[in-house]
Protein backbone atom coordinates (compact mmCIF):
# COMPACT_ATOMS: atom_id res chain seq x y z
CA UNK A 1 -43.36 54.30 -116.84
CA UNK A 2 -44.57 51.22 -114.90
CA UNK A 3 -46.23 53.19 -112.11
CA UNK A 4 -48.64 55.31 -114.34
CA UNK A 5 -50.70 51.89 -115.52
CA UNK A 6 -51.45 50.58 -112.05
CA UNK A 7 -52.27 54.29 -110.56
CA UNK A 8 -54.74 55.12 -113.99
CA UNK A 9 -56.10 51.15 -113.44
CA UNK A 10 -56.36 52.41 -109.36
CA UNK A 11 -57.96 55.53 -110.24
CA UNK A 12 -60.52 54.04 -113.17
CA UNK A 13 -61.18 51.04 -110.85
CA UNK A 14 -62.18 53.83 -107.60
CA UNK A 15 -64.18 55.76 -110.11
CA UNK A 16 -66.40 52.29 -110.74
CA UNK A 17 -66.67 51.75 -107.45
CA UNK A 18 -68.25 55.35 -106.77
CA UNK A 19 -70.28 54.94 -110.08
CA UNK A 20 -71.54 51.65 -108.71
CA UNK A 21 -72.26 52.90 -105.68
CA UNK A 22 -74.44 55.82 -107.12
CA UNK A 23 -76.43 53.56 -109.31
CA UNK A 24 -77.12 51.27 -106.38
CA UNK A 25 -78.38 54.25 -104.28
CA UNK A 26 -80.09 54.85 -106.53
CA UNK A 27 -81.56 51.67 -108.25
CA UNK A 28 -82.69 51.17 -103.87
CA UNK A 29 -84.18 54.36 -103.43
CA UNK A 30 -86.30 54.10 -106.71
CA UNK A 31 -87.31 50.71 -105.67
CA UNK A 32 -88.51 51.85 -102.00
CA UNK A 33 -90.43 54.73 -103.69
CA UNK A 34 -91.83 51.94 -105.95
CA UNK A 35 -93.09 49.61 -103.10
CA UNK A 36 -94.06 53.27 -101.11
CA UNK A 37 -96.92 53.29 -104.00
């Protein structure tokens, strides 16, 4: 019962870090085609 917290906090905590590293591919890409203008 104690190992199914700490592997659903593991697997929500790995699923921010690929969310955050989406939005920061993104957030750069729209700011190069910003300063491409």
């Amino acid at each position: 019962m104690k190992l199914a917290p700490s592997w659903s906090d593991q697997a929500s905590f790995l699923r921010l870090m690929v969310i955050c590293q989406f939005c920061n591919s993104s957030i750069y890409s729209a700011m190069l085609l910003v300063n491409g203008r």
